[in-house]
Structure formats: C-alpha cells, structure tokens
PDB file of N, CA and C in Angstrom:
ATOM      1  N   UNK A   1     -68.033  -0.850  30.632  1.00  0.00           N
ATOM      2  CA  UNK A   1     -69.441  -0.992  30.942  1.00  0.00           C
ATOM      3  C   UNK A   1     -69.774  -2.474  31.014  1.00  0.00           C
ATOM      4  N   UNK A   2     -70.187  -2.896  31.718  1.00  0.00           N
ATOM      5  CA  UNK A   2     -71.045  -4.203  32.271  1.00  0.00           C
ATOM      6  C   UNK A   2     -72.173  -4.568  30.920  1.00  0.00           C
ATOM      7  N   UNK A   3     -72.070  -5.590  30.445  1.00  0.00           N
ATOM      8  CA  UNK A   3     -73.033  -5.951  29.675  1.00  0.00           C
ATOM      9  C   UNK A   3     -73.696  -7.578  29.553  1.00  0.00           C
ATOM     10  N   UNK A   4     -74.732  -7.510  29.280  1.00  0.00           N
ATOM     11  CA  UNK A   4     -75.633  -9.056  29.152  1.00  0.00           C
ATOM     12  C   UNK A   4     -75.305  -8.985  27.306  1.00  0.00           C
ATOM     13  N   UNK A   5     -74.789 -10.408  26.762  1.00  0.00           N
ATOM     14  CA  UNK A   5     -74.655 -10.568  25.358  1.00  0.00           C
ATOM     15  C   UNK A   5     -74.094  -9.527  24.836  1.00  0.00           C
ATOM     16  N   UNK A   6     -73.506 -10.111  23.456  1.00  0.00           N
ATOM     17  CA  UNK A   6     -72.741  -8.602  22.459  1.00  0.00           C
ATOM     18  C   UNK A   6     -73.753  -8.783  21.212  1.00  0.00           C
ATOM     19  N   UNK A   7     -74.636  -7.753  21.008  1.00  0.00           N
ATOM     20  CA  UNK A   7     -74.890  -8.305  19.447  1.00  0.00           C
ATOM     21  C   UNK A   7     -74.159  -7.142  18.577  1.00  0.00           C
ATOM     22  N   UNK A   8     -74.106  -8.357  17.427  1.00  0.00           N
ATOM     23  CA  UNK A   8     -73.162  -8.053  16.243  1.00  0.00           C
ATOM     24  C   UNK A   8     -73.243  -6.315  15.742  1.00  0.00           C
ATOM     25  N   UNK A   9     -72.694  -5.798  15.250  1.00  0.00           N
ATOM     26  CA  UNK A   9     -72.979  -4.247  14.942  1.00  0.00           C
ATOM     27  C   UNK A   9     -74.382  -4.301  13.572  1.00  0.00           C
ATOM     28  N   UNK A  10     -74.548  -3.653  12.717  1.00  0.00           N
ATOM     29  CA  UNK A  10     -75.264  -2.759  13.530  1.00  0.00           C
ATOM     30  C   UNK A  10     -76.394  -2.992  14.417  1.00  0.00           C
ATOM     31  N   UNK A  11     -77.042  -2.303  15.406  1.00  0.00           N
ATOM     32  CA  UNK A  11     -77.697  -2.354  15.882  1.00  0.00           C
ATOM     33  C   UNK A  11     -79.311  -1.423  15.670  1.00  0.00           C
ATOM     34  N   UNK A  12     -80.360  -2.015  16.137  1.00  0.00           N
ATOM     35  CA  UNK A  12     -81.342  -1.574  15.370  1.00  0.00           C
ATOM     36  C   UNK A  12     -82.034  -0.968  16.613  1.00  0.00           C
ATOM     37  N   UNK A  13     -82.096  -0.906  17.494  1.00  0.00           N
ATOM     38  CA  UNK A  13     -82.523  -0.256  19.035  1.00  0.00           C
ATOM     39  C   UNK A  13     -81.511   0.214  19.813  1.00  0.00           C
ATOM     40  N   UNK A  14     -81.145   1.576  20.245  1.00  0.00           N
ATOM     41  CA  UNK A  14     -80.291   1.886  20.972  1.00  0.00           C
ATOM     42  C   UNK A  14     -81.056   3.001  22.054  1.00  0.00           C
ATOM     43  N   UNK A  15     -80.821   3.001  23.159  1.00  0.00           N
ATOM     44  CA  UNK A  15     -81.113   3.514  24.401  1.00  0.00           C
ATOM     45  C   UNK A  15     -79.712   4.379  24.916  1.00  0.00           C
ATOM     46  N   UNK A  16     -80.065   5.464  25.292  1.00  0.00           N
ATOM     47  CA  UNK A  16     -78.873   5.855  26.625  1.00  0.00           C
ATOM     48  C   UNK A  16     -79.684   7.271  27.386  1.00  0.00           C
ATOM     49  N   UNK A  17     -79.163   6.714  28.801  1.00  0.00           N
ATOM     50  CA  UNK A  17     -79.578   7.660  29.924  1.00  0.00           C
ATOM     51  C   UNK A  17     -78.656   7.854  30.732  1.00  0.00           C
ATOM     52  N   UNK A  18     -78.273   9.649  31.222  1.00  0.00           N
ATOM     53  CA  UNK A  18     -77.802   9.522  32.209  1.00  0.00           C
ATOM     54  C   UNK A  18     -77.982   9.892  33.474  1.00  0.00           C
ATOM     55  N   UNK A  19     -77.688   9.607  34.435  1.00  0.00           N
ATOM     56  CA  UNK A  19     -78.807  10.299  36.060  1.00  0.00           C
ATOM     57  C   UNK A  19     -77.940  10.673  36.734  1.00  0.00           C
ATOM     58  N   UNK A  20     -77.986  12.172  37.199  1.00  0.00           N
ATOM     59  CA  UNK A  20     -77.078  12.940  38.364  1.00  0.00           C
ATOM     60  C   UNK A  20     -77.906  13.080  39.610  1.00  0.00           C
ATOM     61  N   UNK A  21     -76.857  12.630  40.844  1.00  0.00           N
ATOM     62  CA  UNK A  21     -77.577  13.160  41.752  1.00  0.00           C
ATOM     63  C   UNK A  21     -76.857  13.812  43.014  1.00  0.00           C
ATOM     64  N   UNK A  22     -76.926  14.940  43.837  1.00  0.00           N
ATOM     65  CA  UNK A  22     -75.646  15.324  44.428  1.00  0.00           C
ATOM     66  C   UNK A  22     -75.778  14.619  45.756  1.00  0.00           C
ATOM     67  N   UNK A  23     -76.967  13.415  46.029  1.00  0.00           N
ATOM     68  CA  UNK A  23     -76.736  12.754  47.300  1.00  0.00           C
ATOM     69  C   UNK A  23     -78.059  11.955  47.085  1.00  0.00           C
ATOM     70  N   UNK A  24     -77.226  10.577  47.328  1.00  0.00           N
ATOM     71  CA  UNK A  24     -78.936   9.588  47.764  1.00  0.00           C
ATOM     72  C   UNK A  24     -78.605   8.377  48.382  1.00  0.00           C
ATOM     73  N   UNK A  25     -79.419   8.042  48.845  1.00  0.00           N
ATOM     74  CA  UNK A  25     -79.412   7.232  50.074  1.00  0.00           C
ATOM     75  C   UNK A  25     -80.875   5.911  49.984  1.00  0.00           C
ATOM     76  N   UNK A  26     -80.327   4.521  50.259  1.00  0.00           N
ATOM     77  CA  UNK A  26     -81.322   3.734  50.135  1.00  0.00           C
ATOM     78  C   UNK A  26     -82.075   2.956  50.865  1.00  0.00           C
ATOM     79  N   UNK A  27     -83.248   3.211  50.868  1.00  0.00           N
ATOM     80  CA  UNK A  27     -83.678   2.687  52.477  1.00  0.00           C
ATOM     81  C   UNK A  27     -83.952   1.472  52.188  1.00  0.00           C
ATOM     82  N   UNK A  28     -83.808   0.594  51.229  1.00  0.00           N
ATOM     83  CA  UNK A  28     -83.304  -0.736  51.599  1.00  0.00           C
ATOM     84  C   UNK A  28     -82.288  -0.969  50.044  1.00  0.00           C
ATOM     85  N   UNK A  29     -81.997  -2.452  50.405  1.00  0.00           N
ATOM     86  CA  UNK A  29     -81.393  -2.867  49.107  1.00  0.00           C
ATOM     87  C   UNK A  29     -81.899  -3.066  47.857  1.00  0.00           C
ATOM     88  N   UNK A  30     -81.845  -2.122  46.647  1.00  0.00           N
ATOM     89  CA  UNK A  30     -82.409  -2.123  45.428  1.00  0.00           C
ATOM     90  C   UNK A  30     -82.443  -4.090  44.998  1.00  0.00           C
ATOM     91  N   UNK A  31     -83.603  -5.034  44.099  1.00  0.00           N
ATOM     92  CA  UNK A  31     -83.421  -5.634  43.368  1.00  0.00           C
ATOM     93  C   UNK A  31     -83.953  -5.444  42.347  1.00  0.00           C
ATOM     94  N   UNK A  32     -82.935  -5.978  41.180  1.00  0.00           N
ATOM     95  CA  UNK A  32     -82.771  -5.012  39.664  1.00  0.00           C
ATOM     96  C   UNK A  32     -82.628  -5.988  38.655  1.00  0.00           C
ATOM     97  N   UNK A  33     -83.505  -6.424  37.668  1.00  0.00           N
ATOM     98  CA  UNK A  33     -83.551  -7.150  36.482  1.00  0.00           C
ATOM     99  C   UNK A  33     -83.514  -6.606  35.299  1.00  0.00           C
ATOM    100  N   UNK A  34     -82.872  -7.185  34.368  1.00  0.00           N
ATOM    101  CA  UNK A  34     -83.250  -6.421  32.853  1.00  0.00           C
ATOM    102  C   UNK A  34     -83.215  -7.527  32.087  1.00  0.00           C
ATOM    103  N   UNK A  35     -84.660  -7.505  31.058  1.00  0.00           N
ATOM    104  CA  UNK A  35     -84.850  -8.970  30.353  1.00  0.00           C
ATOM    105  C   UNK A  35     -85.363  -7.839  29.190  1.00  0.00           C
ATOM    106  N   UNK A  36     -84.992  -9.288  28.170  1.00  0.00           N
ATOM    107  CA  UNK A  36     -85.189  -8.944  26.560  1.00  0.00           C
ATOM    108  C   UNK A  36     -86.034 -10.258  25.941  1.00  0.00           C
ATOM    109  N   UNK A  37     -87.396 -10.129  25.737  1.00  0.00           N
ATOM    110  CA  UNK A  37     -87.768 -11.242  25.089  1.00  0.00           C
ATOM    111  C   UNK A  37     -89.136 -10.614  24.231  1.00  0.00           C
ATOM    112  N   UNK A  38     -89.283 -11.280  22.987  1.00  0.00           N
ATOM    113  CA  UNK A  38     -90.348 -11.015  21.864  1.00  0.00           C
ATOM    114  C   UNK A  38     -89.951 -11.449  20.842  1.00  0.00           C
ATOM    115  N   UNK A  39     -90.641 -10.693  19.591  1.00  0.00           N
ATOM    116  CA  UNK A  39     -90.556 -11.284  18.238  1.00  0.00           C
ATOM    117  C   UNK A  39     -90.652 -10.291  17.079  1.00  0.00           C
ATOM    118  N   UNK A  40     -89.867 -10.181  15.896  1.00  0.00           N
ATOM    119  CA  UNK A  40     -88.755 -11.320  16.115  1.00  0.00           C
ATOM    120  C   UNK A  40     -87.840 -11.843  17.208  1.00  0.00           C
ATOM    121  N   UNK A  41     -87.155 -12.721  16.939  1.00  0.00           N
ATOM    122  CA  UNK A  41     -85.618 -12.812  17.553  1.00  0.00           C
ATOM    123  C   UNK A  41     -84.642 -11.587  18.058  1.00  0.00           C
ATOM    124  N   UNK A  42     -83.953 -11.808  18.966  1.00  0.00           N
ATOM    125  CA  UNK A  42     -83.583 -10.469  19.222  1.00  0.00           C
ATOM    126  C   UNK A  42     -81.923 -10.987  19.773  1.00  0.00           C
ATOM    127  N   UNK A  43     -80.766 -10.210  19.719  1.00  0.00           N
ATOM    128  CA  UNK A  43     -79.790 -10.230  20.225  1.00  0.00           C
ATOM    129  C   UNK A  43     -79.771  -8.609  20.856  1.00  0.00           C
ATOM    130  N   UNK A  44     -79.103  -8.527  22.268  1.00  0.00           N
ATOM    131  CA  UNK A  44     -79.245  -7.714  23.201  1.00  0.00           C
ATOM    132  C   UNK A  44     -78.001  -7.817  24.141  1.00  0.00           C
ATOM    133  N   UNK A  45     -77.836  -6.112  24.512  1.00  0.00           N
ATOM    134  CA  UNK A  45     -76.716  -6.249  25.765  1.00  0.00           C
ATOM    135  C   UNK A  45     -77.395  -4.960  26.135  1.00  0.00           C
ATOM    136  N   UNK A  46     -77.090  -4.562  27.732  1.00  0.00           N
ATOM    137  CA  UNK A  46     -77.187  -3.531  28.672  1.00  0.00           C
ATOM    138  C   UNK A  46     -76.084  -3.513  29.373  1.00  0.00           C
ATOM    139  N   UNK A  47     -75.861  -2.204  30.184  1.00  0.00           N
ATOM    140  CA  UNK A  47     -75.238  -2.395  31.305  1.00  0.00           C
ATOM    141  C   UNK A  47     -75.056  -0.558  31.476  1.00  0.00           C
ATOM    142  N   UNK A  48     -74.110  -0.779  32.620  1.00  0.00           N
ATOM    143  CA  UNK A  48     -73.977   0.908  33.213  1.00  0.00           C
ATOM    144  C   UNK A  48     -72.386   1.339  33.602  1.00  0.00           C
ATOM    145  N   UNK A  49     -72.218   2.131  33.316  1.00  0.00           N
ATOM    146  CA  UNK A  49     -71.000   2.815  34.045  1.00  0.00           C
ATOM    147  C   UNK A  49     -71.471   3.830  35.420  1.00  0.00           C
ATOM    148  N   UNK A  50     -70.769   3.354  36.343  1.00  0.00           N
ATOM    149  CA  UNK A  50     -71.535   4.429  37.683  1.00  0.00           C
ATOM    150  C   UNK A  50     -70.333   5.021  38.083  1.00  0.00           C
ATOM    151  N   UNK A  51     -70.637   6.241  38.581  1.00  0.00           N
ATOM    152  CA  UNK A  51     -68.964   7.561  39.374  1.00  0.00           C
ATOM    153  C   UNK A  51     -69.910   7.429  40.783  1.00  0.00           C
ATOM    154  N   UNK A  52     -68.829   7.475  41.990  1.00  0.00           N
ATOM    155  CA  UNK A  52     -69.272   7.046  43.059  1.00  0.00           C
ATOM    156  C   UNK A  52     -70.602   6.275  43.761  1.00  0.00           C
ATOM    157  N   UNK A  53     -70.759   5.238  42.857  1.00  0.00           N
ATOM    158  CA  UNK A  53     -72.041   4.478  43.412  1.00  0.00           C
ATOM    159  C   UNK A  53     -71.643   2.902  42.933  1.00  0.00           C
ATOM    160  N   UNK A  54     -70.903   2.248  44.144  1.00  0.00           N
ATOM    161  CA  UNK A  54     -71.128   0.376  43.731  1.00  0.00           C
ATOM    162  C   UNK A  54     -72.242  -0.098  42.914  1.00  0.00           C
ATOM    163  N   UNK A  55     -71.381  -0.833  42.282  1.00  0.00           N
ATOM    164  CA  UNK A  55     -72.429  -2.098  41.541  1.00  0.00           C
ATOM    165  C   UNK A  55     -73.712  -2.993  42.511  1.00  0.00           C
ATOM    166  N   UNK A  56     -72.904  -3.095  43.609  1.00  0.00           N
ATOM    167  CA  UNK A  56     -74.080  -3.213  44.994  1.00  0.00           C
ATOM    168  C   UNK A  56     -74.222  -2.475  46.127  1.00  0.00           C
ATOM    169  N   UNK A  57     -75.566  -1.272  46.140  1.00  0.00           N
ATOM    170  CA  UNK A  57     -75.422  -0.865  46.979  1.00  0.00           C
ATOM    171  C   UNK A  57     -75.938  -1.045  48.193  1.00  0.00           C
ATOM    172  N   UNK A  58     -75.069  -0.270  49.763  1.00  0.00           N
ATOM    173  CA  UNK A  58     -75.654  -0.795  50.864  1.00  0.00           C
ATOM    174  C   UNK A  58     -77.086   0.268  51.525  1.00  0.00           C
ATOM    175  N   UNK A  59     -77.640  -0.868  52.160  1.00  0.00           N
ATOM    176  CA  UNK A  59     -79.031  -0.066  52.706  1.00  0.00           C
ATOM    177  C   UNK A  59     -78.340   1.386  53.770  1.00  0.00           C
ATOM    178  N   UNK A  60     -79.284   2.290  53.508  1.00  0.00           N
ATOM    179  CA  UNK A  60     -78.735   3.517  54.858  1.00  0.00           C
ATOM    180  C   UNK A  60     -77.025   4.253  54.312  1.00  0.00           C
ATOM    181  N   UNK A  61     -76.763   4.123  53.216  1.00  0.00           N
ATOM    182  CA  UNK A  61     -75.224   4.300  53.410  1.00  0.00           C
ATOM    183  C   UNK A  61     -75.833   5.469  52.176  1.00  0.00           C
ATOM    184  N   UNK A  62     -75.413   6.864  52.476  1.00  0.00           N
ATOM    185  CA  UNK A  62     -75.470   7.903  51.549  1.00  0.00           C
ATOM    186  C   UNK A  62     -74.321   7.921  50.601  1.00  0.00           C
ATOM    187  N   UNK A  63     -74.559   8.379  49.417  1.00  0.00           N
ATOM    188  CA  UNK A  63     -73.805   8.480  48.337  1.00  0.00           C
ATOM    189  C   UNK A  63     -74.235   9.907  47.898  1.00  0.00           C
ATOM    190  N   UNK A  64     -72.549  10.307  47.523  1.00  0.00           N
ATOM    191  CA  UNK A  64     -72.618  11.816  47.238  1.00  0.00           C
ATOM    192  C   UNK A  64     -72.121  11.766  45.655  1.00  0.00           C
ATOM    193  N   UNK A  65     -72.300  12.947  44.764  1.00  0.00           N
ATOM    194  CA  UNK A  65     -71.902  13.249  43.553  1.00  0.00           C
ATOM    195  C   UNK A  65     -71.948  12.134  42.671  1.00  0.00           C
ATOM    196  N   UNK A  66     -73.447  11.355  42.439  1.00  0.00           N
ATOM    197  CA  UNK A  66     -73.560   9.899  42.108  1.00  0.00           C
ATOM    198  C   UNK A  66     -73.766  10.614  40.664  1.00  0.00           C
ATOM    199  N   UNK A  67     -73.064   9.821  39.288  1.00  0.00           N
ATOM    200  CA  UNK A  67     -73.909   9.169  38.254  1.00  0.00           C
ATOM    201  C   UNK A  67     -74.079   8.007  37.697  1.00  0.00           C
ATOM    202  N   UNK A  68     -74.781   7.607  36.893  1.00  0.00           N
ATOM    203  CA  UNK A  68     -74.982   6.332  36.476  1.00  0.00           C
ATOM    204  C   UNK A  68     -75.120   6.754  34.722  1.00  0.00           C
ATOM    205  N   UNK A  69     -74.565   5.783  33.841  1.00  0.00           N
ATOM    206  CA  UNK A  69     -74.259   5.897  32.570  1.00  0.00           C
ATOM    207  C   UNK A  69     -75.262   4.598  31.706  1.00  0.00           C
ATOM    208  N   UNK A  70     -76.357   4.837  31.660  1.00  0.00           N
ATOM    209  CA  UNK A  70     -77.060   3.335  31.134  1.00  0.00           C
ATOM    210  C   UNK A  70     -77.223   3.675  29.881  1.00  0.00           C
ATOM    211  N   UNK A  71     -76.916   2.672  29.216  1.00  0.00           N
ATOM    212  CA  UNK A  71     -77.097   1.832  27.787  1.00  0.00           C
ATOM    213  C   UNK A  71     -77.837   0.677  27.587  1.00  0.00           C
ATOM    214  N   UNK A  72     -78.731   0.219  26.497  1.00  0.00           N
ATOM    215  CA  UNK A  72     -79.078  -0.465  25.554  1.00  0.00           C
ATOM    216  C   UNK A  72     -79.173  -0.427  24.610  1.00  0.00           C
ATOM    217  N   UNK A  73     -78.782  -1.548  24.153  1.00  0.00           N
ATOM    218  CA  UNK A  73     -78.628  -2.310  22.721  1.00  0.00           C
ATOM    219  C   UNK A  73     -79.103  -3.593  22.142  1.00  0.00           C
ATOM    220  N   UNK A  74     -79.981  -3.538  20.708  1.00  0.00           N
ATOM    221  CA  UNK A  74     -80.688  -4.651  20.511  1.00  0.00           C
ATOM    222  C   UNK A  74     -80.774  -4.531  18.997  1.00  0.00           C
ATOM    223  N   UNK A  75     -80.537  -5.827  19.029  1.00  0.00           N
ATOM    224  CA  UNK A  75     -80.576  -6.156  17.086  1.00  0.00           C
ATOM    225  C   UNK A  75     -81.586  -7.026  16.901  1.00  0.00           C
ATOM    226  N   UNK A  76     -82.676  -6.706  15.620  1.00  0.00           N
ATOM    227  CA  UNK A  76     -83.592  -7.612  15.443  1.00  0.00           C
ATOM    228  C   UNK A  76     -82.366  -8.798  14.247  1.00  0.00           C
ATOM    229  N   UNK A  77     -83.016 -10.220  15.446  1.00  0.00           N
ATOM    230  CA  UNK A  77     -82.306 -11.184  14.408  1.00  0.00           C
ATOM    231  C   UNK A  77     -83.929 -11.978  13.506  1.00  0.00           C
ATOM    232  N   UNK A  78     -84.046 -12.491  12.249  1.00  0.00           N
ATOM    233  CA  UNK A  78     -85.267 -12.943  10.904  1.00  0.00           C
ATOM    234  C   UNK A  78     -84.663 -14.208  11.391  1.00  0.00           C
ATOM    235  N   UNK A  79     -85.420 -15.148  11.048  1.00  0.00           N
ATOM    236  CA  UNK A  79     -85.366 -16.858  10.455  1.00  0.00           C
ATOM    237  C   UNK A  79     -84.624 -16.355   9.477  1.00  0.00           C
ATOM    238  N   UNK A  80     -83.450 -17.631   9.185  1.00  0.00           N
ATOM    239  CA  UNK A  80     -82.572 -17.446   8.844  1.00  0.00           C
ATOM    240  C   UNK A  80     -81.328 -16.218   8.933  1.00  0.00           C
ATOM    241  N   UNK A  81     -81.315 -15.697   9.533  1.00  0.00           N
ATOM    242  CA  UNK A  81     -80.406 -14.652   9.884  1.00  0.00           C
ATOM    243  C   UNK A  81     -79.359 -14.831   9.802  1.00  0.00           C
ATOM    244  N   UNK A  82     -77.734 -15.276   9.614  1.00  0.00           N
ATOM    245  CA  UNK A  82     -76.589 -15.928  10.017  1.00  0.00           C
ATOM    246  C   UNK A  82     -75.606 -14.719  10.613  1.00  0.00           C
TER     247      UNK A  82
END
C-alpha cells in the first residue's frame, strides 16, 4: 500500500474503506489530495491498494471488476512527545 509518513504504532485514528465496482469509466482525469493538519500535533499515513484500476487513471478508458482498498492512520503527537 502507498503511504504519506509512517507513524509510530500505536495509532489513535484508524480509517478503512473498501469500494467495488463491476465497471467505471472517467469522464475526465480525477485530481486527488489528502492532507492532515490540526491540533494537537499529528503523525499520519494513507494510501490504497487498487485490483484493476492504475494509480493514474486515463480519461474515457472503462475499467472492469475495479476495487480500491483505502486506509488511514493517525497518531496524536503532545509537546514533548519523543
């Protein structure tokens, strides 16, 4: 799985989704951000595992028997934390 940062175990926020679809198609090119910012401090990773669907996909090009595997993960880090 693709991820932004590792934070340390344990973790204090955890997310997971998964999305089936037996055909989809994009009428243009998806753009896709994922940001982590507040307070406290935070250490954070995301990312996805996908079954027949690129990491970039093309406009007009159908995709059959797609899933996508998303995760997040986030640790609250205190002042002083080490």
């Amino acid at each position: 799985m693709a991820h932004e940062s590792v934070p340390p175990e344990p973790v204090d926020i955890e997310l997971t989704a998964t999305v089936r679809a037996d055909e989809m198609c994009f009428g243009e090119e998806p753009r896709t951000h994922v940001g982590f910012d507040g307070h406290p401090g935070h250490e954070s990773r995301s990312g996805s595992d996908r079954v027949n669907l690129p990491d970039r996909v093309a406009k007009g090009v159908t995709y059959r028997q797609v899933q996508v595997h998303y995760a997040l993960e986030s640790r609250l880090t205190l002042p002083g934390d080490d």
